[in-house]
N, C-alpha and C. Protein backbone atom coordinates (compact mmCIF):
# COMPACT_ATOMS: atom_id res chain seq x y z
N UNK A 1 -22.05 -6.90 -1.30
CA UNK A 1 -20.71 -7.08 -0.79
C UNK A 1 -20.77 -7.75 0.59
N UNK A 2 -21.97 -7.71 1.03
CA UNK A 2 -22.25 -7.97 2.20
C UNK A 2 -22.09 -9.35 2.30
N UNK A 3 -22.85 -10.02 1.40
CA UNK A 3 -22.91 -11.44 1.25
C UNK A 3 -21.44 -12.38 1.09
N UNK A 4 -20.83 -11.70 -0.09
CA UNK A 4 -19.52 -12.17 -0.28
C UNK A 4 -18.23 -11.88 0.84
N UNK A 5 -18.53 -10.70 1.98
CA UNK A 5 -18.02 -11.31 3.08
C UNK A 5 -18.02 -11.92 4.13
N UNK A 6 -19.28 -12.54 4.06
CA UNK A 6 -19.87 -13.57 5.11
C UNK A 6 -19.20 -14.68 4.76
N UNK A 7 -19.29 -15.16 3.02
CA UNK A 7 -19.26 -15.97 2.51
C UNK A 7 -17.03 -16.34 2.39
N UNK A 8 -16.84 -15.09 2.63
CA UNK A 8 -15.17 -15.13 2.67
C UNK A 8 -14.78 -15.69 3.74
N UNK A 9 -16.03 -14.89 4.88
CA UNK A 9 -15.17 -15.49 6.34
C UNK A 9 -15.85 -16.99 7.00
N UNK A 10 -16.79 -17.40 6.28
CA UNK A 10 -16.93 -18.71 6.05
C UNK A 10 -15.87 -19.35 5.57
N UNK A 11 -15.80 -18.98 4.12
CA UNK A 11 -14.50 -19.86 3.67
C UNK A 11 -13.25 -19.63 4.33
N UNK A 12 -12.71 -18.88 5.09
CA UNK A 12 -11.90 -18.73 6.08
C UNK A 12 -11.27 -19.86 6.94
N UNK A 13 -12.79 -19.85 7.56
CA UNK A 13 -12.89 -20.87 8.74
C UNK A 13 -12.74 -22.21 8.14
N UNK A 14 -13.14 -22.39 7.00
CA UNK A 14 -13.13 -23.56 6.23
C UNK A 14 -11.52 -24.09 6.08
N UNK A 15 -10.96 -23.34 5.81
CA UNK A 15 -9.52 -23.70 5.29
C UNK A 15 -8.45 -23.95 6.50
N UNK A 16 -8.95 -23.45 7.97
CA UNK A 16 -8.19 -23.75 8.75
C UNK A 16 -8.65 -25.40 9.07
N UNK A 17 -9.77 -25.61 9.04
CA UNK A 17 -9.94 -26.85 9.17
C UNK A 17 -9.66 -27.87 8.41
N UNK A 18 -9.66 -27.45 7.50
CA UNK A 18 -9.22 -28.26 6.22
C UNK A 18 -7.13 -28.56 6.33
N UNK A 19 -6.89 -27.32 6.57
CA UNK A 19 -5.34 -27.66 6.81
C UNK A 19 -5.04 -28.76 7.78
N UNK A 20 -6.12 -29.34 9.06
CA UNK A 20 -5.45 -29.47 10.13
C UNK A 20 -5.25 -31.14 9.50
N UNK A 21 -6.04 -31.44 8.39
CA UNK A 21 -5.73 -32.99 7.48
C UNK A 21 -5.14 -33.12 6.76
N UNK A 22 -4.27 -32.13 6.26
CA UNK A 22 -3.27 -32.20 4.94
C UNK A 22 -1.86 -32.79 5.09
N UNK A 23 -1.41 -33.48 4.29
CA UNK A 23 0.22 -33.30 4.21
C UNK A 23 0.59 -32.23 4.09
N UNK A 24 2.31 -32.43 4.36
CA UNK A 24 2.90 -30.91 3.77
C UNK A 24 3.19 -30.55 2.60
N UNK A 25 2.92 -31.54 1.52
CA UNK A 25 2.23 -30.56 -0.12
C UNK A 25 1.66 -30.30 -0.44
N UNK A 26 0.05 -30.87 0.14
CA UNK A 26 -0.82 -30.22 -0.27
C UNK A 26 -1.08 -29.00 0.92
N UNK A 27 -0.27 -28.88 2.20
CA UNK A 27 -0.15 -27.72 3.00
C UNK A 27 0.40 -26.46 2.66
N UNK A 28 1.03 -27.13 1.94
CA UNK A 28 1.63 -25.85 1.15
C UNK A 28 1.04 -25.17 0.19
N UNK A 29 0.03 -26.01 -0.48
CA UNK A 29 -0.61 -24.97 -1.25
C UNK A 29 -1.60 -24.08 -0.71
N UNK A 30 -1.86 -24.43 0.37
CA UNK A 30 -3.18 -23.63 0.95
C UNK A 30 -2.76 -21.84 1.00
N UNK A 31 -1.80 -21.14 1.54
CA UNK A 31 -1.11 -19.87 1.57
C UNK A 31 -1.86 -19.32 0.28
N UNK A 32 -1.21 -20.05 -0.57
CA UNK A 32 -1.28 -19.36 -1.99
C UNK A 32 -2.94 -18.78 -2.43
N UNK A 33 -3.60 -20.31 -1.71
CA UNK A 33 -4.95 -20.20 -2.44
C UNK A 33 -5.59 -19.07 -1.67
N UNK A 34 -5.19 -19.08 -0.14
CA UNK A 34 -5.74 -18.07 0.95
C UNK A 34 -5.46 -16.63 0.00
N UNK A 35 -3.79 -16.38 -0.37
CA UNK A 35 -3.68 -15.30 -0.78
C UNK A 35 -4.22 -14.63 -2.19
N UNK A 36 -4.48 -15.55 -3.12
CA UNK A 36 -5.49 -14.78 -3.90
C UNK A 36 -6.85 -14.56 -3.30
N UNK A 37 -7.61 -15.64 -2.93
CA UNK A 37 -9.08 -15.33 -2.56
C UNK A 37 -8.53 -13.86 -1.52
N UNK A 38 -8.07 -13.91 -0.82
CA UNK A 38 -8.27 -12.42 0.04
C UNK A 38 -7.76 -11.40 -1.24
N UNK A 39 -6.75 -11.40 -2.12
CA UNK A 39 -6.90 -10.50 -3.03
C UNK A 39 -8.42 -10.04 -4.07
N UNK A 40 -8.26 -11.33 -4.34
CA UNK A 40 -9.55 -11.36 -5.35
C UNK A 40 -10.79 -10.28 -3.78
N UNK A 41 -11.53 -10.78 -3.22
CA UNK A 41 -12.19 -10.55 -2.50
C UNK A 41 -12.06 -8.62 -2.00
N UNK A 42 -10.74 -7.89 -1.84
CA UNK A 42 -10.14 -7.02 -1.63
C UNK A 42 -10.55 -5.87 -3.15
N UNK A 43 -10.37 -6.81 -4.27
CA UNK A 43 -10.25 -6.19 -5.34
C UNK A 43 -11.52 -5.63 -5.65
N UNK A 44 -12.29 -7.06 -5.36
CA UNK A 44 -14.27 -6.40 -5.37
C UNK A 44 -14.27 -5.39 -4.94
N UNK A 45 -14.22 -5.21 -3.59
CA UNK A 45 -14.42 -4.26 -3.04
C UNK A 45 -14.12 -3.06 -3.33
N UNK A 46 -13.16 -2.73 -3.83
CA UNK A 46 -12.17 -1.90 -4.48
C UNK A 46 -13.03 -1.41 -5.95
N UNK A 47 -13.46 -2.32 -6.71
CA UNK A 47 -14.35 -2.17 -7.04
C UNK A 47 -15.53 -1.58 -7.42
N UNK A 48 -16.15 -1.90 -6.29
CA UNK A 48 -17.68 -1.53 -6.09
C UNK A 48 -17.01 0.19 -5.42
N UNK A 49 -16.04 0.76 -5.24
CA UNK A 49 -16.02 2.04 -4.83
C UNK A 49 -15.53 2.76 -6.18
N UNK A 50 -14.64 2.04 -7.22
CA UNK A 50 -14.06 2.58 -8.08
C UNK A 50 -13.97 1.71 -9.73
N UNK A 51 -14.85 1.70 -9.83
CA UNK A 51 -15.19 0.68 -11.17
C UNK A 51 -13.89 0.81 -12.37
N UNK A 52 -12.66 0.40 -12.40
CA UNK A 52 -11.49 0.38 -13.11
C UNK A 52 -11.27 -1.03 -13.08
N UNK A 53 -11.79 -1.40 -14.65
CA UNK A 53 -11.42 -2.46 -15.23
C UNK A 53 -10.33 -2.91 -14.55
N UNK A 54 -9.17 -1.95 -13.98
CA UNK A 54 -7.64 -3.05 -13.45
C UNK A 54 -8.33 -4.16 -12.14
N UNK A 55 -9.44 -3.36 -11.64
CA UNK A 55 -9.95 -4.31 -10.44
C UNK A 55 -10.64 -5.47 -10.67
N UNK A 56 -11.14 -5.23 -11.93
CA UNK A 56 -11.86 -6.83 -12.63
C UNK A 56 -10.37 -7.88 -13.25
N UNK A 57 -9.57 -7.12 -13.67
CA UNK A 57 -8.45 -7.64 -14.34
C UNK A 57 -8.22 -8.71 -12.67
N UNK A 58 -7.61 -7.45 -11.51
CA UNK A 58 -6.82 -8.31 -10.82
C UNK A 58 -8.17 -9.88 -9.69
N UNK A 59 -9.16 -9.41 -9.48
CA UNK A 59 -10.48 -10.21 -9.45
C UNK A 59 -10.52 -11.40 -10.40
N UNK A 60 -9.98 -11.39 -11.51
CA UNK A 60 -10.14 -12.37 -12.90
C UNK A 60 -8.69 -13.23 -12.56
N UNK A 61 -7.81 -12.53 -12.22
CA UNK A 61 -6.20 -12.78 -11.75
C UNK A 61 -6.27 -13.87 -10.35
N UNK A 62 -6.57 -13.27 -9.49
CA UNK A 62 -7.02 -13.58 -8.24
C UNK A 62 -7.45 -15.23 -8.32
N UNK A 63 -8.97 -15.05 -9.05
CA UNK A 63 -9.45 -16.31 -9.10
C UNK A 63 -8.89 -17.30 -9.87
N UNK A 64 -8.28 -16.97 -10.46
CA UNK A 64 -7.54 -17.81 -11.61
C UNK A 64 -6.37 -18.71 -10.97
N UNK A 65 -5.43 -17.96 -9.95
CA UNK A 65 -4.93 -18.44 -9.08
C UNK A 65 -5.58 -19.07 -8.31
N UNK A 66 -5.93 -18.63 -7.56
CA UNK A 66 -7.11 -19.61 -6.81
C UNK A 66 -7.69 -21.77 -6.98
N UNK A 67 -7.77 -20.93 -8.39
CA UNK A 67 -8.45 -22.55 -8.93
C UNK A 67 -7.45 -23.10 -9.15
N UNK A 68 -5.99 -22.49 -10.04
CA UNK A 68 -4.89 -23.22 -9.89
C UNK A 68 -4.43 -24.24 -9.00
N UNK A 69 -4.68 -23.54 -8.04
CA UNK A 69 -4.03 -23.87 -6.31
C UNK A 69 -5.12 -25.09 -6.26
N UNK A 70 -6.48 -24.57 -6.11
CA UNK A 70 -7.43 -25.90 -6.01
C UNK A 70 -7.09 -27.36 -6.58
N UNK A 71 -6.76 -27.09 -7.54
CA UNK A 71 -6.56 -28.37 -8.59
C UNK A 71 -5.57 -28.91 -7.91
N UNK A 72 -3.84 -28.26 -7.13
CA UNK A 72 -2.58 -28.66 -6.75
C UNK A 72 -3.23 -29.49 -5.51
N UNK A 73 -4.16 -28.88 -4.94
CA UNK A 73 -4.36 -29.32 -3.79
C UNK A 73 -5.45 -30.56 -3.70
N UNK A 74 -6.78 -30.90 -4.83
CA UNK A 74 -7.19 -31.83 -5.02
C UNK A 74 -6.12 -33.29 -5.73
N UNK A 75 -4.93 -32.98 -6.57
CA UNK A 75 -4.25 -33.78 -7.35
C UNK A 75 -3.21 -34.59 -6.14
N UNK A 76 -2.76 -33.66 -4.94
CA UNK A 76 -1.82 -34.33 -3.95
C UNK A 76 -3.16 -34.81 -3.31
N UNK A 77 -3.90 -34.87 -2.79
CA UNK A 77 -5.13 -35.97 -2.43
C UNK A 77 -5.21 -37.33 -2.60
């Protein structure tokens, strides 16, 4: 878990920088993508204390959004 929050607050830092080149449609998608990965990321964790399939469900949910958003935000590019 350790790794994957190094690796969160890497990607963190990543996305503020990344916003400071965007238009405002593909600015707009960034929120969204921020707000699953911190779900998804939340859910692990959640997780690794309480192993209930709903936490893989919302982890599977999470990322799914996620890549959604990716794609909105590579296609306004």
């Amino acid at each position: 878990m350790k790794s994957v929050t190094n690796l969160h607050q890497q990607w963190i830092q990543s996305v503020k920088q990344l916003s400071e080149g965007l238009g405002p449609e593909s600015l707009a998608v960034l929120p969204m993508m921020e707000q699953s990965m911190n779900g998804s990321v939340m859910a692990l964790s959640e997780y690794i204390k309480n192993q209930s399939k709903g936490h893989l469900w919302e982890i599977q949910t999470g990322m799914m959004n996620y890549i959604m958003g990716q794609k909105k935000l590579l296609d306004g590019l």
